[in-house]
N, C-alpha and C. Protein backbone atom coordinates (compact mmCIF):
# COMPACT_ATOMS: atom_id res chain seq x y z
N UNK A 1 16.88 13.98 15.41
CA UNK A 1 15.68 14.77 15.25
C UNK A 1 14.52 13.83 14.90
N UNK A 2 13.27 13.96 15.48
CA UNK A 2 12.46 13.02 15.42
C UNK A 2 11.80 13.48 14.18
N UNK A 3 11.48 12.54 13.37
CA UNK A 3 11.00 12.35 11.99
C UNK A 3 11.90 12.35 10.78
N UNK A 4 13.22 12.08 11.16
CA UNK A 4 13.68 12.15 10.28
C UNK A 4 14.13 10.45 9.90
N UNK A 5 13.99 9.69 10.74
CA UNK A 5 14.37 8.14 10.47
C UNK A 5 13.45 7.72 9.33
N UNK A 6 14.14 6.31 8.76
CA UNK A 6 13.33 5.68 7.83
C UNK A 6 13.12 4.67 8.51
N UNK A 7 11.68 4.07 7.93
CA UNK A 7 11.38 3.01 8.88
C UNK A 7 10.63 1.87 7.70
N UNK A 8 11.05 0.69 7.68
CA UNK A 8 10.71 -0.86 6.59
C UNK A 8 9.46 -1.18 7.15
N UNK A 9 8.70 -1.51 6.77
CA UNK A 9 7.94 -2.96 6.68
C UNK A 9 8.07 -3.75 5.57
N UNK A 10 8.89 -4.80 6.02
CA UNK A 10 9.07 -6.18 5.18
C UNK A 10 8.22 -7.15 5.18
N UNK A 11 7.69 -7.01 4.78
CA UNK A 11 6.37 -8.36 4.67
C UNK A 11 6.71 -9.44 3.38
N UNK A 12 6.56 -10.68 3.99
CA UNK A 12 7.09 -11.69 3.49
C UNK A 12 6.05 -12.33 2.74
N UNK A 13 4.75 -11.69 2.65
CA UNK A 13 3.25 -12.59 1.88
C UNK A 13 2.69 -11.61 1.46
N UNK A 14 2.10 -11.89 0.43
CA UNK A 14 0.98 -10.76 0.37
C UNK A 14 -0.13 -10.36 1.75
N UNK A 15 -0.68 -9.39 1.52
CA UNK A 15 -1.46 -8.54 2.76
C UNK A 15 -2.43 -7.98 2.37
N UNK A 16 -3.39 -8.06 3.17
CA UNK A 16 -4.76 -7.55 3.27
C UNK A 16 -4.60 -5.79 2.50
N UNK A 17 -5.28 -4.96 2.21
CA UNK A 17 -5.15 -3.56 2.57
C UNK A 17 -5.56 -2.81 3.23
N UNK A 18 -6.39 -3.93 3.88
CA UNK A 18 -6.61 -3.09 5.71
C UNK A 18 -5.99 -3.20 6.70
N UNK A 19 -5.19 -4.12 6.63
CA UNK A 19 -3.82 -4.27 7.23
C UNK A 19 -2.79 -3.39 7.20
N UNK A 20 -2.81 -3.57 5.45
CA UNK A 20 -1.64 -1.74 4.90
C UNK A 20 -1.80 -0.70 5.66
N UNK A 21 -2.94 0.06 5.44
CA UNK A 21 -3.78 0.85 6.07
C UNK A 21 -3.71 1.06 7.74
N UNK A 22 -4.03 0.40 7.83
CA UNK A 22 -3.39 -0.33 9.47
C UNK A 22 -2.30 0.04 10.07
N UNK A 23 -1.14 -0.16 9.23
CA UNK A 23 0.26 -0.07 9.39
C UNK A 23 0.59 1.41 9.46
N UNK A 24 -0.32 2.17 8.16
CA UNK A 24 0.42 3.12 7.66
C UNK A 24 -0.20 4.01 8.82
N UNK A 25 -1.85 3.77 9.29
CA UNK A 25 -2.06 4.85 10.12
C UNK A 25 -1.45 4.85 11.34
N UNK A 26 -1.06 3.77 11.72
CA UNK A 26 0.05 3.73 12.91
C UNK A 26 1.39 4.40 12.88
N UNK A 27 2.01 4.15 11.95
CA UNK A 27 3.39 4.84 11.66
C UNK A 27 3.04 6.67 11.73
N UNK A 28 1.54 7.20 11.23
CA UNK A 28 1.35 8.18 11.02
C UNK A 28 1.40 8.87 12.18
N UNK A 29 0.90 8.27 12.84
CA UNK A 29 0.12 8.53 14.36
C UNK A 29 1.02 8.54 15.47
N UNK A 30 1.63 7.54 15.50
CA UNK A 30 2.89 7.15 16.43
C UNK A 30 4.35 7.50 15.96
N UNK A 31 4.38 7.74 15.03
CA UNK A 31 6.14 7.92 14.39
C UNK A 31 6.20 9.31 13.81
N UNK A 32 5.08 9.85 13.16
CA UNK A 32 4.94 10.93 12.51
C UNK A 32 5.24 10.68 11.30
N UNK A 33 5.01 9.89 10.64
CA UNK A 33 5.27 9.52 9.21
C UNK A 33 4.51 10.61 8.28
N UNK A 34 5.40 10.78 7.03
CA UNK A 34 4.44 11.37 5.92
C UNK A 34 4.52 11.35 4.67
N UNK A 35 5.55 9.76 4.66
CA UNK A 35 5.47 9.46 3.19
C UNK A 35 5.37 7.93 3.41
N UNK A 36 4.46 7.49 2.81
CA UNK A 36 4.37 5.44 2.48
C UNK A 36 4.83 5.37 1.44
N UNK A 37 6.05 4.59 0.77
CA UNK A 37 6.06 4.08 -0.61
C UNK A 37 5.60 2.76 -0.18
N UNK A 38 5.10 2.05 -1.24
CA UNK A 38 4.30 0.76 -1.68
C UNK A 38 4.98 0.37 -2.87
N UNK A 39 5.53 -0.63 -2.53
CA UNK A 39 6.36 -1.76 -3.64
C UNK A 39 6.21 -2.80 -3.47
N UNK A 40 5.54 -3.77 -4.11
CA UNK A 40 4.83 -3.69 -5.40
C UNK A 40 3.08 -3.50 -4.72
N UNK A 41 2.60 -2.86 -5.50
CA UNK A 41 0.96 -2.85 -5.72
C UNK A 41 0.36 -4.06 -5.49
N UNK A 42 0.52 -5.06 -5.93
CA UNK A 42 -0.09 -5.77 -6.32
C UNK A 42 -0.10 -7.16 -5.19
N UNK A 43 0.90 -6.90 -4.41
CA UNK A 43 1.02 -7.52 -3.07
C UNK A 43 0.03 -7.61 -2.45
N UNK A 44 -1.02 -6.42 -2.79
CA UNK A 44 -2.20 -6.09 -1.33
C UNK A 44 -3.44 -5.89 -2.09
N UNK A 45 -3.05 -6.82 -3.57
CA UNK A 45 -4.46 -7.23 -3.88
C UNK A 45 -5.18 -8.50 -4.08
N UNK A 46 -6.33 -9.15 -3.80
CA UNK A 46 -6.99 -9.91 -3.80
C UNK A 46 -7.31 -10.72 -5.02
N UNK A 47 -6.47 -11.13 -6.64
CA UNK A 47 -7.04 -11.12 -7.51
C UNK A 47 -7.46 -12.70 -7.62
N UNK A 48 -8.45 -13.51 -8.02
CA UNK A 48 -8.36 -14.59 -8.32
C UNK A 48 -8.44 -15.24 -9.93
N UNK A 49 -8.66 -13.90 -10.37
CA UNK A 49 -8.24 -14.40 -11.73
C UNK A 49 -7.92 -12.89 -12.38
N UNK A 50 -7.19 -12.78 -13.98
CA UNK A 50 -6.60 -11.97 -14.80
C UNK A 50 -7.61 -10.63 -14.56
N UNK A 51 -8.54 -11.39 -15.33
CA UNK A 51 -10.26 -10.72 -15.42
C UNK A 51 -10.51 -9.33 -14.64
N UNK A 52 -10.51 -10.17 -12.98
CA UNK A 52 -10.40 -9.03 -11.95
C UNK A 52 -9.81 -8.16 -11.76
N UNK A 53 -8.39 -8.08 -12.44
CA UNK A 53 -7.17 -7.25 -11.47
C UNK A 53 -7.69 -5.95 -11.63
N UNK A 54 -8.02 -5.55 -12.83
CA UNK A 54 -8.12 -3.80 -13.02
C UNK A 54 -9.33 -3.54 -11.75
N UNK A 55 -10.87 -4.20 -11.58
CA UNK A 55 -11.24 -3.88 -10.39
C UNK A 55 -10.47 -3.99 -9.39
N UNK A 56 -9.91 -4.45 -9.01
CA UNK A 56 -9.69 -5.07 -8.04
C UNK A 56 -8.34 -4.02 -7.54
N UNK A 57 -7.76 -3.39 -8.48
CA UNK A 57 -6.62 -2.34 -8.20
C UNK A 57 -7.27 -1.01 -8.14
N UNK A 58 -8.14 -1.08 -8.70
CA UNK A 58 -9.48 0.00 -8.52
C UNK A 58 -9.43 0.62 -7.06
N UNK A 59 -10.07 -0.76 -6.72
CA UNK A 59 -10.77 -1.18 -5.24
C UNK A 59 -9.51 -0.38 -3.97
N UNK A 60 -8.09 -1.12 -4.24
CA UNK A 60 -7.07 -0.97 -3.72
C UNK A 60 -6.79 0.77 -3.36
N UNK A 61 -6.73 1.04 -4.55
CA UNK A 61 -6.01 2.78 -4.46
C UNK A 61 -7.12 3.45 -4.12
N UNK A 62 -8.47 3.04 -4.49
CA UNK A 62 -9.91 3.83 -3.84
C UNK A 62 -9.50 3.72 -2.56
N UNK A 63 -9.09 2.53 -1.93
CA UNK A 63 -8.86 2.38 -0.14
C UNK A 63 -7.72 3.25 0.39
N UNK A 64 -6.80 3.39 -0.12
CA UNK A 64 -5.56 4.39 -0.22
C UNK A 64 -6.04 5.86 0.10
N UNK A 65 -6.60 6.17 -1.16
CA UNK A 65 -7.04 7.70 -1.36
C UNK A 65 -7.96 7.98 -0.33
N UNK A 66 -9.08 7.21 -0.25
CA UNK A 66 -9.70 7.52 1.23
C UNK A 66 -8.69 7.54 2.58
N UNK A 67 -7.82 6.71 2.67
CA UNK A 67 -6.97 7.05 3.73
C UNK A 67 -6.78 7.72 3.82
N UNK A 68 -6.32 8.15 2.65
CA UNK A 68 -5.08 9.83 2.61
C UNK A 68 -5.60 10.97 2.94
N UNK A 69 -6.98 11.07 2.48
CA UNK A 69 -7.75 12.12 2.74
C UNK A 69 -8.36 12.41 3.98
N UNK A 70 -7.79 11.29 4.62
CA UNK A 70 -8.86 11.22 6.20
C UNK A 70 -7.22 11.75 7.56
N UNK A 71 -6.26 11.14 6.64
CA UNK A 71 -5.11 11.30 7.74
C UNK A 71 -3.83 12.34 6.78
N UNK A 72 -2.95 12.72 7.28
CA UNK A 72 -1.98 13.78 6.82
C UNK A 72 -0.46 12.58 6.72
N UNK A 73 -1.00 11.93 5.46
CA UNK A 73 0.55 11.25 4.50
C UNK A 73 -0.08 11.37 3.25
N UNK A 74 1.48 10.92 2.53
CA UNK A 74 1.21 11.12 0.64
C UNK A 74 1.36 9.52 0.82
N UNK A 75 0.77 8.51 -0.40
CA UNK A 75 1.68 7.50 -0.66
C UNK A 75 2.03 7.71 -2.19
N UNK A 76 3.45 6.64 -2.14
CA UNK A 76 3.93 6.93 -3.11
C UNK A 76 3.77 5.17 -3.80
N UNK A 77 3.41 4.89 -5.14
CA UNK A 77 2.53 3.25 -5.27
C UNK A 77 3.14 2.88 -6.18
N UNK A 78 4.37 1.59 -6.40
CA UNK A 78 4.67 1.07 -7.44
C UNK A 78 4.05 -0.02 -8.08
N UNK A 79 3.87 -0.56 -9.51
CA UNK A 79 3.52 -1.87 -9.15
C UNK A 79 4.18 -2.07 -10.90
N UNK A 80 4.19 -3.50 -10.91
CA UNK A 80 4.77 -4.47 -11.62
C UNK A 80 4.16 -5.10 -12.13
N UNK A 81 3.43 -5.52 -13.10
CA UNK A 81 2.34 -6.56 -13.21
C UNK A 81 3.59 -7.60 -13.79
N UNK A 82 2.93 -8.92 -13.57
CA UNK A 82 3.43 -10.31 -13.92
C UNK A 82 3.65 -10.42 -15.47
N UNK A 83 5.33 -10.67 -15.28
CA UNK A 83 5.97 -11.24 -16.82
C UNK A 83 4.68 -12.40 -17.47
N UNK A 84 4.66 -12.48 -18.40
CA UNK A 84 4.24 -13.21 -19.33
C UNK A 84 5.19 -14.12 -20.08
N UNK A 85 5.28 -15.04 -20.06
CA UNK A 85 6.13 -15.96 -20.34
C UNK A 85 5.43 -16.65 -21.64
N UNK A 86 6.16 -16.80 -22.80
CA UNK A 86 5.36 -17.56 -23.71
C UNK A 86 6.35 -19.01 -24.73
């Protein structure tokens, strides 16, 4: 039955999130997708220092939510922030 497969993207680097975006509206469009999970968050953000991240994850899920609202999927968004080692 069509829509019922699961389908990976394994990405081996971090990624743009217009790329994400990219991906996800394709799968939407072409596969009938209607759920994205996202593991980890933080893969498909841009940070160059500590400082930034909270904008900068801001920035991320603002780009998400506009997706979502423009096309018919949920995502579902994990993220992990970096151990601290002391």
């Amino acid at each position: 039955m069509a829509g019922d497969d699961i389908e990976f993207a394994l990405y081996e680097d971090r990624l743009p999130v217009e790329q994400l975006k990219a991906d996800i509206i394709h799968m939407v469009k072409e596969r009938g997708c209607k759920v994205a999970m996202i593991d980890n968050l933080n893969f498909f953000m841009e940070v160059t220092n500590a400082r930034d991240s909270v904008a900068e994850m801001d920035r991320v899920i603002h780009e998400l939510i506009i997706m979502c609202k423009q096309i018919d999927v949920h995502v579902i968004m994990g993220y992990a922030p970096e151990e601290k080692t002391t």
